[in-house]
N, C-alpha and C. Protein backbone atom coordinates (compact mmCIF):
# COMPACT_ATOMS: atom_id res chain seq x y z
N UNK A 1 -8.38 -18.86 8.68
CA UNK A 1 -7.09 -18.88 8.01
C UNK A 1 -7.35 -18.61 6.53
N UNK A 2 -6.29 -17.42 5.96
CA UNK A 2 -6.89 -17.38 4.87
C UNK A 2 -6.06 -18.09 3.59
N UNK A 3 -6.35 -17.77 2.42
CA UNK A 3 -5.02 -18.05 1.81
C UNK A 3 -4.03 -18.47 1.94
N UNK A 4 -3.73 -17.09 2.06
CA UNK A 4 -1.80 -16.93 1.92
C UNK A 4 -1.61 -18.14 3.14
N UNK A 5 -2.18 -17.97 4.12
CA UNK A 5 -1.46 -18.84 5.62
C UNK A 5 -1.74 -20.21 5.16
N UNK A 6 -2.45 -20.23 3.89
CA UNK A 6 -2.91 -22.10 4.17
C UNK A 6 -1.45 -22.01 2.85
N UNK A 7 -1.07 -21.26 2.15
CA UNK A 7 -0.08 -22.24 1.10
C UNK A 7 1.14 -21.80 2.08
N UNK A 8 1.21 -21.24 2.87
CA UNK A 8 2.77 -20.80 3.74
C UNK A 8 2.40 -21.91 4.21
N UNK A 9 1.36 -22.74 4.83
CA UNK A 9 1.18 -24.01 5.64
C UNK A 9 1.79 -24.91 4.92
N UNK A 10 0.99 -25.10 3.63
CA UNK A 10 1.71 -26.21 2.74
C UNK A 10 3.33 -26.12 2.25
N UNK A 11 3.66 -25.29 2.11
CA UNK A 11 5.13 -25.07 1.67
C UNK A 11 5.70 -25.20 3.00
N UNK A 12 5.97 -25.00 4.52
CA UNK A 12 6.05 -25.31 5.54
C UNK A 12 6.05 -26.96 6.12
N UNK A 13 5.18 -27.12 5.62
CA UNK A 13 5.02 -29.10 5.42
C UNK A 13 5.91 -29.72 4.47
N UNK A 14 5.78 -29.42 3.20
CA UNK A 14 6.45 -29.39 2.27
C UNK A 14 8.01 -29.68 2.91
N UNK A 15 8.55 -28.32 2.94
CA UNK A 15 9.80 -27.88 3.32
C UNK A 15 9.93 -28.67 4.62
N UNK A 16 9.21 -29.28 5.60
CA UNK A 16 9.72 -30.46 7.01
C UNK A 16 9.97 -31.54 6.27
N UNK A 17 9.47 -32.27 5.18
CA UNK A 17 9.30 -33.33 4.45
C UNK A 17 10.41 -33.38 3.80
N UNK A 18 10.80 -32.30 2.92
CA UNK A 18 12.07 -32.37 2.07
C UNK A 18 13.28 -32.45 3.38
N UNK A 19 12.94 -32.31 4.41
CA UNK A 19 14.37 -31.73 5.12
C UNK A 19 14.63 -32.92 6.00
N UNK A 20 13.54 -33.64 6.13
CA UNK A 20 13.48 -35.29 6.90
C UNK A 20 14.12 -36.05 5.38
N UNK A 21 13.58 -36.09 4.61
CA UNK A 21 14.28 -36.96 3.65
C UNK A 21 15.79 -36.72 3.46
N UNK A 22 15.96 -35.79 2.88
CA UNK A 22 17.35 -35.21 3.04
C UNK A 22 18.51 -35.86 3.95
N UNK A 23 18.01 -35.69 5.33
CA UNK A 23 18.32 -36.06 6.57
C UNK A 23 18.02 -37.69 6.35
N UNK A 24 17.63 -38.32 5.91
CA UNK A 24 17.85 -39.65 5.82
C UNK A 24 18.83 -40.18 5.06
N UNK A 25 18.62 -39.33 3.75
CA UNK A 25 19.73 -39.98 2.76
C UNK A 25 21.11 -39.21 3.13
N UNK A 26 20.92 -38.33 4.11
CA UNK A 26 22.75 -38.44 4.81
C UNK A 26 23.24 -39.46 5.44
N UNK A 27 21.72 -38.93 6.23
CA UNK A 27 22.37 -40.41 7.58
C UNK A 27 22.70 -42.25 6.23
N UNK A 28 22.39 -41.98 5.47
CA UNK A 28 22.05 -44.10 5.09
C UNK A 28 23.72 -43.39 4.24
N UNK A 29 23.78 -42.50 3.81
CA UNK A 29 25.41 -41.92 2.80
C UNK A 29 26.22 -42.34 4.23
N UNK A 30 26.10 -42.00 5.58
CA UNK A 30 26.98 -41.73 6.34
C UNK A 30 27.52 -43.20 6.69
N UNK A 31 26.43 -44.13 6.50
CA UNK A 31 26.20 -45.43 7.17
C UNK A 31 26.92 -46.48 6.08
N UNK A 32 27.03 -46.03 5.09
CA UNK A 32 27.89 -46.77 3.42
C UNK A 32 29.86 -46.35 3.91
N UNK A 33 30.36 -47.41 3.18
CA UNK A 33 31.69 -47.55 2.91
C UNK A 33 32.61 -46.23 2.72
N UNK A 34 31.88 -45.35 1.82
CA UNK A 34 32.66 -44.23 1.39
C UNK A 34 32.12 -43.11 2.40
N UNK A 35 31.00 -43.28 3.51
CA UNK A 35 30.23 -42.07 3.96
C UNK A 35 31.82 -41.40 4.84
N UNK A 36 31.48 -40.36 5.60
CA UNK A 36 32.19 -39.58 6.51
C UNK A 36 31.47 -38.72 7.54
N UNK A 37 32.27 -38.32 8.16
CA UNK A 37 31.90 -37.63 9.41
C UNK A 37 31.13 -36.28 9.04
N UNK A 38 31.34 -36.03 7.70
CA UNK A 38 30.34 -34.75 6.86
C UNK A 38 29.03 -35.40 6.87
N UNK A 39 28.70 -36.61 6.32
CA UNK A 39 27.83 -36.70 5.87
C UNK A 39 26.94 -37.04 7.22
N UNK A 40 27.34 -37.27 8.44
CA UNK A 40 26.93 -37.83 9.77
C UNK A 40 26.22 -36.39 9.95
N UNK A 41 27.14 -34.81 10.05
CA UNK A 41 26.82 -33.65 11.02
C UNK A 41 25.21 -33.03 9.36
N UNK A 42 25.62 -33.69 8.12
CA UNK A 42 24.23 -33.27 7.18
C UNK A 42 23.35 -33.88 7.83
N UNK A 43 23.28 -34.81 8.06
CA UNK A 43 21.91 -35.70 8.70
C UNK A 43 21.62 -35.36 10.05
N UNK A 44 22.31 -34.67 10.57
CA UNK A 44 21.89 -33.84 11.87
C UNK A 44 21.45 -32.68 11.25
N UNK A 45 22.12 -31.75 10.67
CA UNK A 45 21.82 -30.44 10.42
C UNK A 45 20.40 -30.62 9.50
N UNK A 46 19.76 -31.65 8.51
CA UNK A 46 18.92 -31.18 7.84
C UNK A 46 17.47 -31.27 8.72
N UNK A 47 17.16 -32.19 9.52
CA UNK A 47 16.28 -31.79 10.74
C UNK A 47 15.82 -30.33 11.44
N UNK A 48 17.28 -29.99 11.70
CA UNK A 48 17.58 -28.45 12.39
C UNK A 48 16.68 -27.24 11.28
N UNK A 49 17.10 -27.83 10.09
CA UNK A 49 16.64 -26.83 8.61
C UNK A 49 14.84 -26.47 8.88
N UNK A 50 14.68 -27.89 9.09
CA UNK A 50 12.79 -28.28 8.85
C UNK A 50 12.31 -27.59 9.99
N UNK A 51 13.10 -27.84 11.01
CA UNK A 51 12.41 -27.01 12.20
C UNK A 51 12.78 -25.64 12.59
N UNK A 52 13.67 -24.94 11.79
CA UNK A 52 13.88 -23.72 11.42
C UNK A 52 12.06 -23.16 10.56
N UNK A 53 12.08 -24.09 9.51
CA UNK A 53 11.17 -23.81 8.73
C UNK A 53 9.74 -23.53 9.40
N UNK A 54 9.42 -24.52 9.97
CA UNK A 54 7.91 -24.44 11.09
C UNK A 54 8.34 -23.30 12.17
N UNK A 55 9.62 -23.11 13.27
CA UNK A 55 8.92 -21.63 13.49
C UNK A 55 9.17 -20.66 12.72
N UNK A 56 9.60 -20.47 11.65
CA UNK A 56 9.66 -19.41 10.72
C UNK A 56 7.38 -19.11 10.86
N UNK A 57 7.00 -20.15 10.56
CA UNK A 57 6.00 -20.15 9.93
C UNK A 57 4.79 -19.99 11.15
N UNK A 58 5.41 -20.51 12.72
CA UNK A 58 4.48 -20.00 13.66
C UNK A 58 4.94 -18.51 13.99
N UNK A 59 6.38 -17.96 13.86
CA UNK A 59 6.36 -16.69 14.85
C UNK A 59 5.64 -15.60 13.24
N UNK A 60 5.20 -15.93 12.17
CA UNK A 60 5.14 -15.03 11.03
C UNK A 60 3.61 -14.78 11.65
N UNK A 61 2.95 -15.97 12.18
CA UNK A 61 1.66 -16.26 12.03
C UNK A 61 1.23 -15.39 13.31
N UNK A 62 2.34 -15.26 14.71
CA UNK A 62 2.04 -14.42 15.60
C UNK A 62 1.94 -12.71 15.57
N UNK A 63 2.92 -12.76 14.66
CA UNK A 63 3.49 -11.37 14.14
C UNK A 63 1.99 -10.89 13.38
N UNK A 64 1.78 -11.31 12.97
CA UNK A 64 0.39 -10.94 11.89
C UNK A 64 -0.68 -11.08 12.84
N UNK A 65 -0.57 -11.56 13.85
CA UNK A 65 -2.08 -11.77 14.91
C UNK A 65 -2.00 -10.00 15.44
N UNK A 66 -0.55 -9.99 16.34
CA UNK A 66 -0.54 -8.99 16.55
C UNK A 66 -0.41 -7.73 16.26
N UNK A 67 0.30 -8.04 14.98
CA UNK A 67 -0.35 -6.50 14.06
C UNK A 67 -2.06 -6.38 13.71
N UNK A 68 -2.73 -7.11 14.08
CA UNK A 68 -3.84 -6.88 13.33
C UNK A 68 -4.79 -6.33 14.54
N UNK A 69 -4.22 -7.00 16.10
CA UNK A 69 -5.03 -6.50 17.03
C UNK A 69 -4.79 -5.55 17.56
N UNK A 70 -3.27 -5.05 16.95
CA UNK A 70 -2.95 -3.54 17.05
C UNK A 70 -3.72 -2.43 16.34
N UNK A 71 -3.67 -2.97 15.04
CA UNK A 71 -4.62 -2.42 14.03
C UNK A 71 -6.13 -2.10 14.74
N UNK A 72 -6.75 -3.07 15.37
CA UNK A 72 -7.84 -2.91 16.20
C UNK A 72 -8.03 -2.11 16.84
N UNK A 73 -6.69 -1.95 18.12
CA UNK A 73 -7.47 -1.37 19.15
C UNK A 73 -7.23 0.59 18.96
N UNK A 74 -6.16 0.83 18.30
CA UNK A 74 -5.65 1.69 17.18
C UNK A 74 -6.40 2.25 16.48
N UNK A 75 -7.91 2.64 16.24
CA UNK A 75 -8.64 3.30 15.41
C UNK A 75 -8.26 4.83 15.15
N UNK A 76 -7.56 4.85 13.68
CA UNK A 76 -6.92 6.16 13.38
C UNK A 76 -8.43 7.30 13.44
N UNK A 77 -7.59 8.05 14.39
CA UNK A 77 -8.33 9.32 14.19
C UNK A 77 -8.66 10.17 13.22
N UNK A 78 -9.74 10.62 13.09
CA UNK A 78 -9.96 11.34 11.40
C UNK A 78 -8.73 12.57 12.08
N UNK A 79 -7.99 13.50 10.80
CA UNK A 79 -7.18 14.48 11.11
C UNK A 79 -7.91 15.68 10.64
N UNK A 80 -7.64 17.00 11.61
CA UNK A 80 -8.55 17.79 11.45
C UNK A 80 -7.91 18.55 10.15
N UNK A 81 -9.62 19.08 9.75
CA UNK A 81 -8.85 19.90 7.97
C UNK A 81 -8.30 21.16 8.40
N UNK A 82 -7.75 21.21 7.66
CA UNK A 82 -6.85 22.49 7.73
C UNK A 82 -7.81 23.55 7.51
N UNK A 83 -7.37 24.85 7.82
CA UNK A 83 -7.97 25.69 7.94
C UNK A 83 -7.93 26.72 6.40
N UNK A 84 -8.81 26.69 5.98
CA UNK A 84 -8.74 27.81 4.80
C UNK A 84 -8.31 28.90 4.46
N UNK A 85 -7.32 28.59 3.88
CA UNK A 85 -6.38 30.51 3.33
C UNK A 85 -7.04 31.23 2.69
N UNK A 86 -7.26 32.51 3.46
CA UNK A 86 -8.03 33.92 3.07
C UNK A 86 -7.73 34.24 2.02
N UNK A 87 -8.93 34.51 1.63
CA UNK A 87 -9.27 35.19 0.26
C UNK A 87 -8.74 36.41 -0.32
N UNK A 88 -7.95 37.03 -1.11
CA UNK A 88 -7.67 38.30 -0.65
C UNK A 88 -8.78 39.08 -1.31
N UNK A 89 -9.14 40.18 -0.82
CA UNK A 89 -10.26 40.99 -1.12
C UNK A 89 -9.64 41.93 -2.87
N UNK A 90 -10.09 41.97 -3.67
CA UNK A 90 -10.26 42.42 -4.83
C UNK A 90 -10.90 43.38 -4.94
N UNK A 91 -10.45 44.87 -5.18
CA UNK A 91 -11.28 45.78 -5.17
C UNK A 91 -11.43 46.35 -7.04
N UNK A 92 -12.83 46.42 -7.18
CA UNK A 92 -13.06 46.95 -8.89
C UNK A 92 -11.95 48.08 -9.34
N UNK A 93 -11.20 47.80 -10.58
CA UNK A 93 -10.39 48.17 -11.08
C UNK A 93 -11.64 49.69 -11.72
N UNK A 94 -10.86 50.34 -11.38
CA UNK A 94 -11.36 51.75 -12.38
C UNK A 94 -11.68 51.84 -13.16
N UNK A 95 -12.62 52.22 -14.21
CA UNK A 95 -12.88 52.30 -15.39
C UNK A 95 -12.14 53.14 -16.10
N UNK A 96 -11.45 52.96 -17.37
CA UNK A 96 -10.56 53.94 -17.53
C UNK A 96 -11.04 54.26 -19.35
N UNK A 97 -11.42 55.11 -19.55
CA UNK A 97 -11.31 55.41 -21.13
C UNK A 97 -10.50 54.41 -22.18
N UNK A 98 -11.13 53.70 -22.91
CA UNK A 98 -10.42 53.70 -23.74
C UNK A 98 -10.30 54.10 -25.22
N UNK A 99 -9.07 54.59 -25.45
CA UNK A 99 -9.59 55.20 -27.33
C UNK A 99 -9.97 54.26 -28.24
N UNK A 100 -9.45 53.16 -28.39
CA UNK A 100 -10.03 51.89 -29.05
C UNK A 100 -11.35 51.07 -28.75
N UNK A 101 -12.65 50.89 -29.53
CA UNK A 101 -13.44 50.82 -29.04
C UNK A 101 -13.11 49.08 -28.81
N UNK A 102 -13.08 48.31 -29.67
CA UNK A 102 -12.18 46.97 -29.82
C UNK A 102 -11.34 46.63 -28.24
N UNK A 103 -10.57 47.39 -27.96
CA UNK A 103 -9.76 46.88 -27.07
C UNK A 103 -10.85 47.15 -25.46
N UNK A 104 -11.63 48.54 -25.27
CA UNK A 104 -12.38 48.71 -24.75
C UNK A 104 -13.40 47.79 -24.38
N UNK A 105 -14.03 46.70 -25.73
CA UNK A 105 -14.91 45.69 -25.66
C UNK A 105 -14.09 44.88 -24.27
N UNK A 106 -12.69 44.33 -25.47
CA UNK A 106 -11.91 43.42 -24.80
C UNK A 106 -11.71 43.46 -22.90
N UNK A 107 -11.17 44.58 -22.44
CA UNK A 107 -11.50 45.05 -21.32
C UNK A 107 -12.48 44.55 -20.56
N UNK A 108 -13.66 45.09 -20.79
CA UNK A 108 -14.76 45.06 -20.28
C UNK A 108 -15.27 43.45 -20.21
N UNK A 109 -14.94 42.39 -21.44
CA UNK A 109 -14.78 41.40 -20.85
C UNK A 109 -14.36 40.61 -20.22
N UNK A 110 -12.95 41.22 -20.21
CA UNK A 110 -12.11 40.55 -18.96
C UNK A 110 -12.37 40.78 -17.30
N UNK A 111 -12.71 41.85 -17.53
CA UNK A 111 -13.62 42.65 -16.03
C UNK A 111 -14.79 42.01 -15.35
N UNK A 112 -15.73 41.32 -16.35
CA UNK A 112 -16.80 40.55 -16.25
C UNK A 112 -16.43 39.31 -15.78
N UNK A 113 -15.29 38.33 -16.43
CA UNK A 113 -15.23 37.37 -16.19
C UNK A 113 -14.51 37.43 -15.19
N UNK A 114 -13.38 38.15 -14.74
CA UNK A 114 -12.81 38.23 -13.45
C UNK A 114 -13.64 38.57 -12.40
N UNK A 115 -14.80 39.52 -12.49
CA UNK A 115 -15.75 39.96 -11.53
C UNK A 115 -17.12 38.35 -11.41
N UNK A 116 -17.24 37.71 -12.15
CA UNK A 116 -17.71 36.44 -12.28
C UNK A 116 -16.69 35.02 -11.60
N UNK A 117 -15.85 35.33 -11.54
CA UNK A 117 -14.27 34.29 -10.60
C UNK A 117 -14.52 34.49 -9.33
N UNK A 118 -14.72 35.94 -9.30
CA UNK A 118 -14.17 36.24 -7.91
C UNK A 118 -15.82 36.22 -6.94
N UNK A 119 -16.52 36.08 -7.64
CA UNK A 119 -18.21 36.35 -7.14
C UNK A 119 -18.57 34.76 -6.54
């Protein structure tokens, strides 16, 4: 049991304890001069509360058993990789004259580094 289940335990105890007391000081209100037939059906109902509270706290505790042995028997399958989108083939751009020797450089390095991308 880890944690979390041991303070849901204690707040669970807790919360039966507050709901028995409760339930007493209706019932002893109901049992006094001024009590009423309200204060008779609180001292019934706060019992009902506490034991609301405990199976709150066993069906949470089942719920979590069985997700986990679901989780178990459930071993996710690796998913297959996808298949790789083709390359498109790049064929060398032409060499083309240029009158600028400057822009010609420029060219020729862009040619390199694109022919260096694609390599």
């Amino acid at each position: 049991m880890n944690g979390r289940w041991l303070g849901l335990l204690v707040f669970a105890l807790i919360w039966v304890v507050a709901c028995l007391l409760l339930a007493r000081w209706q019932w002893d209100r109901a049992q006094e001069a001024g009590g009423s037939l309200q204060n008779l059906a609180y001292a019934i109902q706060w019992p009902l509360f506490g034991g609301f509270g405990v199976f709150l706290w066993f069906r949470l505790r089942r719920l979590e058993a069985q997700k986990q042995a679901t989780d178990q028997e459930q071993a996710p399958e690796p998913e297959p990789l996808p298949e790789p989108a083709p390359v498109p083939v790049r064929r060398p751009v032409a060499q083309v004259e240029e009158p600028d020797d400057e822009l010609a450089a420029y060219n020729r390095m862009l040619a390199q580094l694109n022919g260096r991308d694609q390599g």
